[in-house]
PDB file of N, CA and C in Angstrom:
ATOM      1  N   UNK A   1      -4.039 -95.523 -12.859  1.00  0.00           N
ATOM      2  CA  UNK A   1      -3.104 -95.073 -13.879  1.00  0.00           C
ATOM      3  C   UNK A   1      -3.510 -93.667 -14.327  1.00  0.00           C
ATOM      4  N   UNK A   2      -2.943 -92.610 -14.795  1.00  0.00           N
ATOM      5  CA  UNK A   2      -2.957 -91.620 -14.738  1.00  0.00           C
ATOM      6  C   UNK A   2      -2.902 -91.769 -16.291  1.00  0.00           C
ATOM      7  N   UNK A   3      -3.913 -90.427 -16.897  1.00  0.00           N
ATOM      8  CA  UNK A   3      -4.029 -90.233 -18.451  1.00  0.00           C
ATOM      9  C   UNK A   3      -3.441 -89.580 -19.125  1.00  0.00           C
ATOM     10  N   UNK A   4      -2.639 -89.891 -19.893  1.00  0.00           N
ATOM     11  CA  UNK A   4      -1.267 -88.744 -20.296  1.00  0.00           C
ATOM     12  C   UNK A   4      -1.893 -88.339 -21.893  1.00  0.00           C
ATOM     13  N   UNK A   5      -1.901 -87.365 -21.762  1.00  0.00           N
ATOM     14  CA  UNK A   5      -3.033 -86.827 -22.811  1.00  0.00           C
ATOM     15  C   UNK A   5      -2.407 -87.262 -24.619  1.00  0.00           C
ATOM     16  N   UNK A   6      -0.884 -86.958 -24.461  1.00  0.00           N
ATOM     17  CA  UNK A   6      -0.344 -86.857 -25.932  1.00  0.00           C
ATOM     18  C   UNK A   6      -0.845 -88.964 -26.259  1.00  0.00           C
ATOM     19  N   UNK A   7      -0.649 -89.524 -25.238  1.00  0.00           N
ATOM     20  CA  UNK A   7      -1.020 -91.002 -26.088  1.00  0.00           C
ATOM     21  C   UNK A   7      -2.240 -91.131 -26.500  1.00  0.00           C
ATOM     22  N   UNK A   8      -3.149 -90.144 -25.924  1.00  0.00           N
ATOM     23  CA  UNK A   8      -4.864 -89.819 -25.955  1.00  0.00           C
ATOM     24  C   UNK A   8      -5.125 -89.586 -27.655  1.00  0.00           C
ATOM     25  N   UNK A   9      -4.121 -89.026 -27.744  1.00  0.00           N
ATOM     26  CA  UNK A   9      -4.018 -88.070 -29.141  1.00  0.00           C
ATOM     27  C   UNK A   9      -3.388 -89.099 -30.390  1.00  0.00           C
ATOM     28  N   UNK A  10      -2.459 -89.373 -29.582  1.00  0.00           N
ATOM     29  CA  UNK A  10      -2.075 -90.654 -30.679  1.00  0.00           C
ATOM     30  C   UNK A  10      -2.877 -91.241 -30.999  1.00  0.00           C
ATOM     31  N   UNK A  11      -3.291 -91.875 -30.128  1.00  0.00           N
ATOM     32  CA  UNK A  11      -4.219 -93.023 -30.193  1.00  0.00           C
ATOM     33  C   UNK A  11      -5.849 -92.809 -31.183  1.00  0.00           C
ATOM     34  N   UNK A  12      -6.163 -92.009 -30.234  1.00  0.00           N
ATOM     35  CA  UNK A  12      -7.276 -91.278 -31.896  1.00  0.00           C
ATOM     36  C   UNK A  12      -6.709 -90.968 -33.264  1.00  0.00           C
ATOM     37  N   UNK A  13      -5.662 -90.373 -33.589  1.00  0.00           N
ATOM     38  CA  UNK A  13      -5.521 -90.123 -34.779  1.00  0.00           C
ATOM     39  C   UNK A  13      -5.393 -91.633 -35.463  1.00  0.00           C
ATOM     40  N   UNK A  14      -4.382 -92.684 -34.948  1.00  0.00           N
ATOM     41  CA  UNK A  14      -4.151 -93.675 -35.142  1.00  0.00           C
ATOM     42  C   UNK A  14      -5.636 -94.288 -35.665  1.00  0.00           C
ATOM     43  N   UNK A  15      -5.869 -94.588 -34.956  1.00  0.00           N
ATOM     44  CA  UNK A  15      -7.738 -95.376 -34.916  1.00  0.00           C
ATOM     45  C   UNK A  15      -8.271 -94.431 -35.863  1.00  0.00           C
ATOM     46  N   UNK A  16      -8.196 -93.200 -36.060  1.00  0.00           N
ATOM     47  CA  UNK A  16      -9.102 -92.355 -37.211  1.00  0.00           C
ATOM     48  C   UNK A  16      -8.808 -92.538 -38.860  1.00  0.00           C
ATOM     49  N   UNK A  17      -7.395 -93.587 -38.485  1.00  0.00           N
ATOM     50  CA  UNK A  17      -6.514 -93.250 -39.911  1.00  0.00           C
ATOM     51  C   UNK A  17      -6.975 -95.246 -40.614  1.00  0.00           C
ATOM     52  N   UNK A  18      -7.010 -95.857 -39.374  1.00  0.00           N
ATOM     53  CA  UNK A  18      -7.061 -97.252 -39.220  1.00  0.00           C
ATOM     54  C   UNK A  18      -8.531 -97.648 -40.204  1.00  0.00           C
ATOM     55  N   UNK A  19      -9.543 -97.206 -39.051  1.00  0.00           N
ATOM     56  CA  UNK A  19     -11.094 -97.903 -39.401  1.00  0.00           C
ATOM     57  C   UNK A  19     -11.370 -97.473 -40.740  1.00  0.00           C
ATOM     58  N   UNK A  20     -12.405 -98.362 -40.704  1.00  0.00           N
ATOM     59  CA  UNK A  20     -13.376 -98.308 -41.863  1.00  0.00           C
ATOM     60  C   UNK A  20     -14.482 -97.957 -41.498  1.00  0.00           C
ATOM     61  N   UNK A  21     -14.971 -98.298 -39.865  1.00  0.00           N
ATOM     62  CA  UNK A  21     -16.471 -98.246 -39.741  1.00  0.00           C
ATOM     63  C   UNK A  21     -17.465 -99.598 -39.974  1.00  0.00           C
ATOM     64  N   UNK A  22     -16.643-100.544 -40.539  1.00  0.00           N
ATOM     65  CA  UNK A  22     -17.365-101.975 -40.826  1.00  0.00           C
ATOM     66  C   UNK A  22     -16.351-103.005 -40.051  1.00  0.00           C
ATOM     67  N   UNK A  23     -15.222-102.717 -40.318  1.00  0.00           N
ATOM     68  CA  UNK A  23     -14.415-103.860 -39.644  1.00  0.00           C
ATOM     69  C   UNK A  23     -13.968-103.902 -38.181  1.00  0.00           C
ATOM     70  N   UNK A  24     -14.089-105.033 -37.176  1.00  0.00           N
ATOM     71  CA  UNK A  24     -13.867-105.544 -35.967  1.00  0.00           C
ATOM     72  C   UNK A  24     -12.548-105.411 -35.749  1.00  0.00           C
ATOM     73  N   UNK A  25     -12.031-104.661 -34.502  1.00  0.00           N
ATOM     74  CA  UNK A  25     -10.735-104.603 -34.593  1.00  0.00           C
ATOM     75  C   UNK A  25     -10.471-105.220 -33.085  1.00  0.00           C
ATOM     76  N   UNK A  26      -9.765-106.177 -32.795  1.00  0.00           N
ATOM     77  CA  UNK A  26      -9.563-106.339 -31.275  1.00  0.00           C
ATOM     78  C   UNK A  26      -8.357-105.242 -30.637  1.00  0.00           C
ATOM     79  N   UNK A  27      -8.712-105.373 -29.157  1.00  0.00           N
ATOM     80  CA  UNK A  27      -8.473-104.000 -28.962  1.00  0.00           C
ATOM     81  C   UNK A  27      -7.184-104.084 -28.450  1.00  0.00           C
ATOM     82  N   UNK A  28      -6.757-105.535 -27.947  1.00  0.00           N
ATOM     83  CA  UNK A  28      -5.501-106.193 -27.496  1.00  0.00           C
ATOM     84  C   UNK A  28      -4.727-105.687 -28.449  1.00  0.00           C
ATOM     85  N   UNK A  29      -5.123-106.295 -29.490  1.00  0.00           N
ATOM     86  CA  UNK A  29      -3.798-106.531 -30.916  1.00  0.00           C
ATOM     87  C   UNK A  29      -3.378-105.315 -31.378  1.00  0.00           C
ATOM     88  N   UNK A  30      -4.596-105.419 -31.461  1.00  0.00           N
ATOM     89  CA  UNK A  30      -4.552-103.191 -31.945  1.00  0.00           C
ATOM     90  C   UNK A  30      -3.465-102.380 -31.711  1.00  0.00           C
ATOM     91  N   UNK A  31      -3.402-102.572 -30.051  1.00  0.00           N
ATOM     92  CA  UNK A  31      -2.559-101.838 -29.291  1.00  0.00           C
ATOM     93  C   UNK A  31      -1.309-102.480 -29.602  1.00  0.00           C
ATOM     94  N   UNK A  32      -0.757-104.096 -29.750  1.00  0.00           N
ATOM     95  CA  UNK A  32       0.095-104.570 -29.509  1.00  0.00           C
ATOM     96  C   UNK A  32       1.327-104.159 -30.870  1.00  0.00           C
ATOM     97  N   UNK A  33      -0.149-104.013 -31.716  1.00  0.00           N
ATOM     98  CA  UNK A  33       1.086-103.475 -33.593  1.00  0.00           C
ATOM     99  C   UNK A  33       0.941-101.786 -33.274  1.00  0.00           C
ATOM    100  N   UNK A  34      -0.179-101.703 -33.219  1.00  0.00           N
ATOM    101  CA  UNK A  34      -0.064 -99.889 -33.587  1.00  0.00           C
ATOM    102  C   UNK A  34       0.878 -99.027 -32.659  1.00  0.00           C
ATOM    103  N   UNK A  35       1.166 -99.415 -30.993  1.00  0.00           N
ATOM    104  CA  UNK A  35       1.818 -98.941 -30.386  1.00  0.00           C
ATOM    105  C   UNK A  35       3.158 -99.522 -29.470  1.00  0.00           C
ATOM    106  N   UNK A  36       3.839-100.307 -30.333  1.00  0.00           N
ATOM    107  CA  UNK A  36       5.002-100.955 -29.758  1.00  0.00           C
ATOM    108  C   UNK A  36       5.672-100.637 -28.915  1.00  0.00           C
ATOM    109  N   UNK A  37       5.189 -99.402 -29.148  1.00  0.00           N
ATOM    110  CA  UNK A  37       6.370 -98.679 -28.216  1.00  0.00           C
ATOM    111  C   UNK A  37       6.217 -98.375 -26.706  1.00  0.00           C
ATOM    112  N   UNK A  38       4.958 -98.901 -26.486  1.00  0.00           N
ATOM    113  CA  UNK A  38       3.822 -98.557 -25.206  1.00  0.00           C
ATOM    114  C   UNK A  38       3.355 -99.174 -24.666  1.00  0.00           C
ATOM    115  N   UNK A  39       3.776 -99.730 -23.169  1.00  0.00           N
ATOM    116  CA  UNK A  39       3.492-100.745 -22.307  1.00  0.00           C
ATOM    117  C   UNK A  39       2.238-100.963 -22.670  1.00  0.00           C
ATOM    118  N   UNK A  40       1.538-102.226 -23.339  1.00  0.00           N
ATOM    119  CA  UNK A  40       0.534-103.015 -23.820  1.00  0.00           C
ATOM    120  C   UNK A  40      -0.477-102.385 -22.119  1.00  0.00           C
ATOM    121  N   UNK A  41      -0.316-102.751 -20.998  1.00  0.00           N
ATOM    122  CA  UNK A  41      -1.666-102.314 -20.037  1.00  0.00           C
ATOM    123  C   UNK A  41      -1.618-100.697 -20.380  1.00  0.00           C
ATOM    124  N   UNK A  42      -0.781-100.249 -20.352  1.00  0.00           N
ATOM    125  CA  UNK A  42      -1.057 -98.627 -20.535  1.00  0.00           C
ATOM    126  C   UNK A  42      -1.815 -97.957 -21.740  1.00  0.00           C
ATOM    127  N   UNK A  43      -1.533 -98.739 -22.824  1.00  0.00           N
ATOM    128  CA  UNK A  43      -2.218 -98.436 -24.410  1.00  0.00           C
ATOM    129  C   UNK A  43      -3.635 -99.076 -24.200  1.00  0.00           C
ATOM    130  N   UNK A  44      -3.553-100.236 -23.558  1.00  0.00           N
ATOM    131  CA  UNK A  44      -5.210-100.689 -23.252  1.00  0.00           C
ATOM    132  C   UNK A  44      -6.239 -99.984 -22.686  1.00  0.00           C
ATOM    133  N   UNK A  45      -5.507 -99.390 -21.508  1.00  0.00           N
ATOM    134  CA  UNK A  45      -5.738 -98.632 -20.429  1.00  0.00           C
ATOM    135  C   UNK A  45      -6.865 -97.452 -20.712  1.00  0.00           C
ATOM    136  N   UNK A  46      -5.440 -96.472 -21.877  1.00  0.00           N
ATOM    137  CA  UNK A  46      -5.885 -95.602 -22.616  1.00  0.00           C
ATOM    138  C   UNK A  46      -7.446 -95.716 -23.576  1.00  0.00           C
ATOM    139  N   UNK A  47      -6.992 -96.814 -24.205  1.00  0.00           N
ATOM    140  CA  UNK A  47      -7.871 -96.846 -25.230  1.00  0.00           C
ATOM    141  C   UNK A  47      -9.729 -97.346 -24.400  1.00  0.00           C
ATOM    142  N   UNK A  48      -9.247 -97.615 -23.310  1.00  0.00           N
ATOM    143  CA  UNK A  48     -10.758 -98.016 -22.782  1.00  0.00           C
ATOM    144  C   UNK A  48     -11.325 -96.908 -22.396  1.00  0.00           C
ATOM    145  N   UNK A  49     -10.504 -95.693 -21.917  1.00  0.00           N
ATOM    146  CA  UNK A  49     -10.805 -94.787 -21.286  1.00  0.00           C
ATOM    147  C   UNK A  49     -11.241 -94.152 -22.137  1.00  0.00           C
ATOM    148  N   UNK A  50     -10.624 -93.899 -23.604  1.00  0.00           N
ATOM    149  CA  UNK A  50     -11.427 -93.646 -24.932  1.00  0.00           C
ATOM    150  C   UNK A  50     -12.810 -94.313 -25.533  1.00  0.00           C
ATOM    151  N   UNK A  51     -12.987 -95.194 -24.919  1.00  0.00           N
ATOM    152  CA  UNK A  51     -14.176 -96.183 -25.459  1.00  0.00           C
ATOM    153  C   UNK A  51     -15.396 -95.391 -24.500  1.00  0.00           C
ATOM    154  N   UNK A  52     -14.930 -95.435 -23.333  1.00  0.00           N
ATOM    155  CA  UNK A  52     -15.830 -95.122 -22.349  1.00  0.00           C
ATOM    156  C   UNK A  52     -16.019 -93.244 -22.008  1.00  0.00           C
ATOM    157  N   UNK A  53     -15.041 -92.642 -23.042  1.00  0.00           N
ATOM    158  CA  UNK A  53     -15.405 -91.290 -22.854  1.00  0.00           C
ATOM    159  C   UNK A  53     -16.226 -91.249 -23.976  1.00  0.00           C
ATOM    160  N   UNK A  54     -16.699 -92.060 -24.808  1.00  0.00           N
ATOM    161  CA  UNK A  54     -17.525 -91.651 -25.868  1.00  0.00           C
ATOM    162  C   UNK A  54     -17.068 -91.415 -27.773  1.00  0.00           C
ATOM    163  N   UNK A  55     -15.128 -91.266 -26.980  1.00  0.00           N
ATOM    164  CA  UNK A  55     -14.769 -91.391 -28.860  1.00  0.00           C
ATOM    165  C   UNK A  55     -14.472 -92.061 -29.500  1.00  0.00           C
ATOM    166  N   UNK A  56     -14.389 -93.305 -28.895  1.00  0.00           N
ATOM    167  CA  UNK A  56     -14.945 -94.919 -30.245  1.00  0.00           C
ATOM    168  C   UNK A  56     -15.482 -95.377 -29.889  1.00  0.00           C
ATOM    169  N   UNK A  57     -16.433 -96.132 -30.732  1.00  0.00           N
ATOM    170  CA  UNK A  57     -17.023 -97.399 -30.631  1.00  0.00           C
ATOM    171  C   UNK A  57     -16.943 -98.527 -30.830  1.00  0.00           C
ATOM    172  N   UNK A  58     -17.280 -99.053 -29.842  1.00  0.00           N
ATOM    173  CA  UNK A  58     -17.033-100.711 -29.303  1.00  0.00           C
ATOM    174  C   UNK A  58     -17.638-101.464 -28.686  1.00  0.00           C
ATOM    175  N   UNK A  59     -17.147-102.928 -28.630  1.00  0.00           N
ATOM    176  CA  UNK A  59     -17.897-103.747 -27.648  1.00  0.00           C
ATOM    177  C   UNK A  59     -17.568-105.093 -27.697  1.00  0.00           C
ATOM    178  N   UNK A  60     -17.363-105.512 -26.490  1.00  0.00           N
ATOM    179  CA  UNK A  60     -16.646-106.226 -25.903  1.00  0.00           C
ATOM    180  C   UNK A  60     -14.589-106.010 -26.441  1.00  0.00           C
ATOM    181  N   UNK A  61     -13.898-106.722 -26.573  1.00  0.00           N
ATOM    182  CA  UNK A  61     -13.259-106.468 -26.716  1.00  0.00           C
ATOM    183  C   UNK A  61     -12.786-105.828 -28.031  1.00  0.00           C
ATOM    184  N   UNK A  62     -13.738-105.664 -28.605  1.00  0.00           N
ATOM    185  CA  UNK A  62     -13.576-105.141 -30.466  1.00  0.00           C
ATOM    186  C   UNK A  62     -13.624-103.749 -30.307  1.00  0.00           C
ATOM    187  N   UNK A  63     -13.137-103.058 -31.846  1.00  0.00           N
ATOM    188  CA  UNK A  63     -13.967-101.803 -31.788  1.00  0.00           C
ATOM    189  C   UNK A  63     -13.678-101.290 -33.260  1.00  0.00           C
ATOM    190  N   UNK A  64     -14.451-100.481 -33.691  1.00  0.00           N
ATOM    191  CA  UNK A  64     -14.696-100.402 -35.187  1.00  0.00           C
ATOM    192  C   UNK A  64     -14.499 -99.054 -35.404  1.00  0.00           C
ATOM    193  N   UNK A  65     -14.693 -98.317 -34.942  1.00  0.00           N
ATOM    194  CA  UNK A  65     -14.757 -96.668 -35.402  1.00  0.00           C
ATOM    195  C   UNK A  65     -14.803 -95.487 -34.185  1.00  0.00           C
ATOM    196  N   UNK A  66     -14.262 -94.274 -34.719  1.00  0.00           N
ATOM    197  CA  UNK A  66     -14.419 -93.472 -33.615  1.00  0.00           C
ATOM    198  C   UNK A  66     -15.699 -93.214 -34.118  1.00  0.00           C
ATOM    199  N   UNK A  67     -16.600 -92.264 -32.918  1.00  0.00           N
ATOM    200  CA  UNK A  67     -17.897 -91.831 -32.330  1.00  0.00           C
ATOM    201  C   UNK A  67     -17.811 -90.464 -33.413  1.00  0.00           C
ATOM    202  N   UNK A  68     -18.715 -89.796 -33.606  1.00  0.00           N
ATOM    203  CA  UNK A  68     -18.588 -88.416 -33.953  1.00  0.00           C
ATOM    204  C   UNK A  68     -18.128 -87.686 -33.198  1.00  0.00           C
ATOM    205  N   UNK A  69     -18.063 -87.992 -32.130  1.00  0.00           N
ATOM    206  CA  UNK A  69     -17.604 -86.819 -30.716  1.00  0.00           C
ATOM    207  C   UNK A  69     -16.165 -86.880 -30.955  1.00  0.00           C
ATOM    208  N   UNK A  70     -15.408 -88.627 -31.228  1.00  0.00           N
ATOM    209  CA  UNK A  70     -14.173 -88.724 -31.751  1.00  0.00           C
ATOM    210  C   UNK A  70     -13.580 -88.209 -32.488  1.00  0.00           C
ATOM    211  N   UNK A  71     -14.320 -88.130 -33.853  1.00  0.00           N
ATOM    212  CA  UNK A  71     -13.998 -87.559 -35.010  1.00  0.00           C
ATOM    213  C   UNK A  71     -13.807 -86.185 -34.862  1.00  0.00           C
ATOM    214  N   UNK A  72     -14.689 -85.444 -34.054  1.00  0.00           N
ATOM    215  CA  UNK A  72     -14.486 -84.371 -34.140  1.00  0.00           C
ATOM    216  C   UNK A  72     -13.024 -83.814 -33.251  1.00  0.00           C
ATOM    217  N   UNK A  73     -13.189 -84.565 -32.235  1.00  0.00           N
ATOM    218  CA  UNK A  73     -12.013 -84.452 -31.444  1.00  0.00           C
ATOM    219  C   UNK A  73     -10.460 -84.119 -32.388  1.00  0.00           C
ATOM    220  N   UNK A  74     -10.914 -85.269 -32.973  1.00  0.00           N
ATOM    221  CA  UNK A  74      -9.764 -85.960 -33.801  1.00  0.00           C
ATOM    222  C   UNK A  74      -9.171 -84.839 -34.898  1.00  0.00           C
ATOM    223  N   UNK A  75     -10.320 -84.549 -35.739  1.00  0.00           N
ATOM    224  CA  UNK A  75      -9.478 -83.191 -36.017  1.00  0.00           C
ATOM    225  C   UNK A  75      -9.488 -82.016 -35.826  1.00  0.00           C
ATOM    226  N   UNK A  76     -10.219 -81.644 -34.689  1.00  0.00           N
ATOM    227  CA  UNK A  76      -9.482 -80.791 -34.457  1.00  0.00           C
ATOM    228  C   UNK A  76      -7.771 -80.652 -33.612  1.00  0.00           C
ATOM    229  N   UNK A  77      -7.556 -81.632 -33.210  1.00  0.00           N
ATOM    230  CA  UNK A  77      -6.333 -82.397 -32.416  1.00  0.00           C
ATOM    231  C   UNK A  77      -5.008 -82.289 -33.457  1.00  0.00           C
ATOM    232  N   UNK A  78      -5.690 -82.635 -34.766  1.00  0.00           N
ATOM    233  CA  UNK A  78      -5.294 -83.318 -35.558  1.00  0.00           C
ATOM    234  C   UNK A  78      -3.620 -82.301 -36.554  1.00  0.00           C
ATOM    235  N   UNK A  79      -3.645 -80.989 -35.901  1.00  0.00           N
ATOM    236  CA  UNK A  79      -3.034 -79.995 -36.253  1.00  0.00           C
ATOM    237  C   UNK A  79      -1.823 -79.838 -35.146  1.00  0.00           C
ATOM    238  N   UNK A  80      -0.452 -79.983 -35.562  1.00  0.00           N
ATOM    239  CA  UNK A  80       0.446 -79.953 -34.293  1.00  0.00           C
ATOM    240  C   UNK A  80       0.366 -78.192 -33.696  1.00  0.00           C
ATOM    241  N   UNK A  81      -0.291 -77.110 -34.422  1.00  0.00           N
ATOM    242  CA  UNK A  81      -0.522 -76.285 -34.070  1.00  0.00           C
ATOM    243  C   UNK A  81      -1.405 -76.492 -32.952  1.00  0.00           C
ATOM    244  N   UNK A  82      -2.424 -76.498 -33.173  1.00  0.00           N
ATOM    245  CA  UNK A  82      -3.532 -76.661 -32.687  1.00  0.00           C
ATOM    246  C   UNK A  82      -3.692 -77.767 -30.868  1.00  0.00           C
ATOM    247  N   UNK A  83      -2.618 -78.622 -31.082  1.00  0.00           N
ATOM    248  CA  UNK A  83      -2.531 -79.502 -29.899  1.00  0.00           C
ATOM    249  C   UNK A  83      -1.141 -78.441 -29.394  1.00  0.00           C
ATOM    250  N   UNK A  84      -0.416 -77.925 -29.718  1.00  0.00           N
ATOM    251  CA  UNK A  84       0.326 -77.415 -29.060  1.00  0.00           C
ATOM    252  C   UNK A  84       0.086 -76.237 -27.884  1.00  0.00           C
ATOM    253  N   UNK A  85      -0.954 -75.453 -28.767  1.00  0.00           N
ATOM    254  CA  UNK A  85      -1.729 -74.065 -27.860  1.00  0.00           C
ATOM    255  C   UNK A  85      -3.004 -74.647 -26.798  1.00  0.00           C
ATOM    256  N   UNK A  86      -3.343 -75.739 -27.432  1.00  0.00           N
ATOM    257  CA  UNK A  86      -4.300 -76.193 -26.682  1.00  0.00           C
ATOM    258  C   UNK A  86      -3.446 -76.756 -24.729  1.00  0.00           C
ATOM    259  N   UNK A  87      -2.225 -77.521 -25.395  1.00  0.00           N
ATOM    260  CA  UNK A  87      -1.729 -78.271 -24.331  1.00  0.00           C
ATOM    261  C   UNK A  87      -1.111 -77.047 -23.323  1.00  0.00           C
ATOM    262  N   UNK A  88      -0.872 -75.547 -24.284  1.00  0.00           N
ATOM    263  CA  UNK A  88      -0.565 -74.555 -23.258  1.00  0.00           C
ATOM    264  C   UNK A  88      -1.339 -73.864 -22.483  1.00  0.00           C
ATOM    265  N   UNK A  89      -2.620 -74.262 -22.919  1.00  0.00           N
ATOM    266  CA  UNK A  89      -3.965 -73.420 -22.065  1.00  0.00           C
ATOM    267  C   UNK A  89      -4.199 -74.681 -20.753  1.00  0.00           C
ATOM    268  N   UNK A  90      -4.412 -75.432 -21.180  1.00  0.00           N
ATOM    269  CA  UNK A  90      -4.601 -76.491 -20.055  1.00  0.00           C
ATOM    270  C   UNK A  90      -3.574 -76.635 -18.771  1.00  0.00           C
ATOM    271  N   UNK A  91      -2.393 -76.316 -19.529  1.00  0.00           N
ATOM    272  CA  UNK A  91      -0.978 -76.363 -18.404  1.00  0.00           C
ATOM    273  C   UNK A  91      -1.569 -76.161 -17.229  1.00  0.00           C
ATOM    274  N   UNK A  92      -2.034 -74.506 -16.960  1.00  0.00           N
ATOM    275  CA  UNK A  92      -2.380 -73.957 -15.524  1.00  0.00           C
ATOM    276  C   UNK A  92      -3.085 -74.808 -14.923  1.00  0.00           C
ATOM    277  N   UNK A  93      -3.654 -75.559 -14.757  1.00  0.00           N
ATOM    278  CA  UNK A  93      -4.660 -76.384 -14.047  1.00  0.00           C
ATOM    279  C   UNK A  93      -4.211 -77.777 -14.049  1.00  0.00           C
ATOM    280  N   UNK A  94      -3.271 -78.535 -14.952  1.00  0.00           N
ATOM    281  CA  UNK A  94      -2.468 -79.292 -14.534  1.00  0.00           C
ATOM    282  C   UNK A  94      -3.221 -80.551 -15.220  1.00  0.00           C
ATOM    283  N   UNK A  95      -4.195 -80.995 -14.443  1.00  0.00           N
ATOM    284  CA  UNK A  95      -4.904 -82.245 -15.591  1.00  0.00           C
ATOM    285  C   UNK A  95      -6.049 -81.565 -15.674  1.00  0.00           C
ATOM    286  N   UNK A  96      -7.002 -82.078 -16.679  1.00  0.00           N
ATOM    287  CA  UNK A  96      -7.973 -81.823 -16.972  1.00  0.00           C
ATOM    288  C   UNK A  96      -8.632 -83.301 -18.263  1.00  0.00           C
ATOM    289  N   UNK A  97      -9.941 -82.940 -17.718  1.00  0.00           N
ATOM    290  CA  UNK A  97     -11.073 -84.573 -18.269  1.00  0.00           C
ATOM    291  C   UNK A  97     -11.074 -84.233 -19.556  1.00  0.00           C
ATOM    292  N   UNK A  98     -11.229 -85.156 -20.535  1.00  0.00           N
ATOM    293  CA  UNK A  98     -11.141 -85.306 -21.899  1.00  0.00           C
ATOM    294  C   UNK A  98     -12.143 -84.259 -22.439  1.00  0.00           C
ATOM    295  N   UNK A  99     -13.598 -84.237 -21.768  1.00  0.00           N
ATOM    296  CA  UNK A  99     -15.056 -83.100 -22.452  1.00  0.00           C
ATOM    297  C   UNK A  99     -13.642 -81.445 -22.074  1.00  0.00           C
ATOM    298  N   UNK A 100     -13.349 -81.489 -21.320  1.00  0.00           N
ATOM    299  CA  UNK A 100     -12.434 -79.786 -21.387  1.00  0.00           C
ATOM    300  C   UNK A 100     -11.711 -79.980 -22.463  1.00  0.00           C
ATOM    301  N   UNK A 101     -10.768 -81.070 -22.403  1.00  0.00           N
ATOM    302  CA  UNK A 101      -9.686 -80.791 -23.282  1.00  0.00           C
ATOM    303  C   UNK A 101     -10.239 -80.759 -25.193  1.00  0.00           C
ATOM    304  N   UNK A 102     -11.535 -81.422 -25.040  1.00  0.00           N
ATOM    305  CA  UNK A 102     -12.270 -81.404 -26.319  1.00  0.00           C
ATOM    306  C   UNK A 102     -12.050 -79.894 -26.418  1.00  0.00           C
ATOM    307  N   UNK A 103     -12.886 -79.409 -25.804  1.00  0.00           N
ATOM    308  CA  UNK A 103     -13.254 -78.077 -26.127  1.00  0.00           C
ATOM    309  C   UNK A 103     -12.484 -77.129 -25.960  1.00  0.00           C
ATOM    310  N   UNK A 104     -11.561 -77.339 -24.942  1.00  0.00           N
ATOM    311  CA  UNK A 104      -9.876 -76.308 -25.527  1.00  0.00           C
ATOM    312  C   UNK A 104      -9.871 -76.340 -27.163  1.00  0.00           C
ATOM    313  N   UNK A 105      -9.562 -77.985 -26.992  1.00  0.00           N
ATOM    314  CA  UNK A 105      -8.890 -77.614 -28.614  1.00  0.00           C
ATOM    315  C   UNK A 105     -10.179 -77.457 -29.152  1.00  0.00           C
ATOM    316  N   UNK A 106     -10.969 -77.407 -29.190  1.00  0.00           N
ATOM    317  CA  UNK A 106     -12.630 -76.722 -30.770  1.00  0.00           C
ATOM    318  C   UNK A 106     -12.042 -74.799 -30.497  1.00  0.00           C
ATOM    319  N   UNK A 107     -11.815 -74.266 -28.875  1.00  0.00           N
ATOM    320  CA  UNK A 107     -11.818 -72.827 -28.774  1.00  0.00           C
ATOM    321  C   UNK A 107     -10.718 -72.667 -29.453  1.00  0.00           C
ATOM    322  N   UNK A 108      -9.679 -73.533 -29.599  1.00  0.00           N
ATOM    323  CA  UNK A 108      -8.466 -72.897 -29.913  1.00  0.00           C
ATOM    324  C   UNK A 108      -8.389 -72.977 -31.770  1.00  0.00           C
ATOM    325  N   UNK A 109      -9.469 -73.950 -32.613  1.00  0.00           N
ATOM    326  CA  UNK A 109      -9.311 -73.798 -33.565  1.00  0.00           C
ATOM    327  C   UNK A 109     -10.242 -73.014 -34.295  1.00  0.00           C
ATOM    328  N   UNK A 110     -11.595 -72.058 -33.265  1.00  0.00           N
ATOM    329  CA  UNK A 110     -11.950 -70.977 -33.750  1.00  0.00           C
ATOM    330  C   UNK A 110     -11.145 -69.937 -33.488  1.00  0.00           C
ATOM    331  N   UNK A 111     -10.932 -69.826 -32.632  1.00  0.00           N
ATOM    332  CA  UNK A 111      -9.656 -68.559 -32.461  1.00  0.00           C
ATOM    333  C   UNK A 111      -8.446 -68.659 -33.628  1.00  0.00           C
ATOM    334  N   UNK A 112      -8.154 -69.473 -34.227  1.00  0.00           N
ATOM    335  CA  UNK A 112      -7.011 -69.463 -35.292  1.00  0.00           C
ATOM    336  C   UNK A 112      -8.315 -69.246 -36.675  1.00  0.00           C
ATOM    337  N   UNK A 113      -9.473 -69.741 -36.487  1.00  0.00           N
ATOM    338  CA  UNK A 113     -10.110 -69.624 -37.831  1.00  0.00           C
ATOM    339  C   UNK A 113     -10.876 -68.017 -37.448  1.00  0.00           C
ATOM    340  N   UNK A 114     -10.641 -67.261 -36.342  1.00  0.00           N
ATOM    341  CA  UNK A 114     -11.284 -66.304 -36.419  1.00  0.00           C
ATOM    342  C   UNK A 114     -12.662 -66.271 -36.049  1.00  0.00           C
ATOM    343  N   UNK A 115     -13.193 -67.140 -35.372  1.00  0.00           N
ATOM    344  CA  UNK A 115     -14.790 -67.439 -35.343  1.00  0.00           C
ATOM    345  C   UNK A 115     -14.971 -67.010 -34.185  1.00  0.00           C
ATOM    346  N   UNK A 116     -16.152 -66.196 -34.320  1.00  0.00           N
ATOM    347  CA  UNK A 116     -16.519 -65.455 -32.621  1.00  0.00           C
ATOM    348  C   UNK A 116     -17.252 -66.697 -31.801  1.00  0.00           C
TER     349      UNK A 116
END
């Protein structure tokens, strides 16, 4: 299955807005309320691929919180500016692994904050 980045994005903000950091969330159900709109294997799919890139944490089928790597992801993502310029730098190359697309969007929100 192929990783379509904007559900990548959903899906973290979602989970960033959700946890607490204490509470067990299964990862089935999760998907089944938070994203109705999204073939249940594909939102699973996603979200494991998130577990296993490092921006939530989990285990076994639960999961409680994004990672700091998440968080950070998360807002910087978290700006429709910010995911918009990002998703235009990446274009040229077509896909690219979640550690690039992190760091598009961190370059693209020093470049708007001015930071060398």
């Amino acid at each position: 299955m192929k990783i379509e980045i904007d559900l990548v994005r959903r899906i973290l903000l979602q989970v960033e807005e959700a946890v607490d950091g204490d509470m067990n969330y299964p990862i089935s159900e999760y998907c089944e309320q938070s994203l109705p709109d999204v073939d249940l294997k594909k939102a699973v799919y996603h979200f494991k691929y998130l577990i296993k890139s490092g921006m939530i944490e989990a285990s076994n089928s639960y999961f409680n919180d994004l990672t700091p790597a998440g968080h950070n992801f998360a807002n910087d993502i978290n700006s429709d500016t910010v995911w918009r310029r990002t998703k235009e730098k990446i274009k040229p190359f077509g896909k690219v692994g979640i550690d690039i697309l992190a760091a598009v969007a961190a370059g693209v929100v020093k470049e708007l904050l001015m930071i060398p």
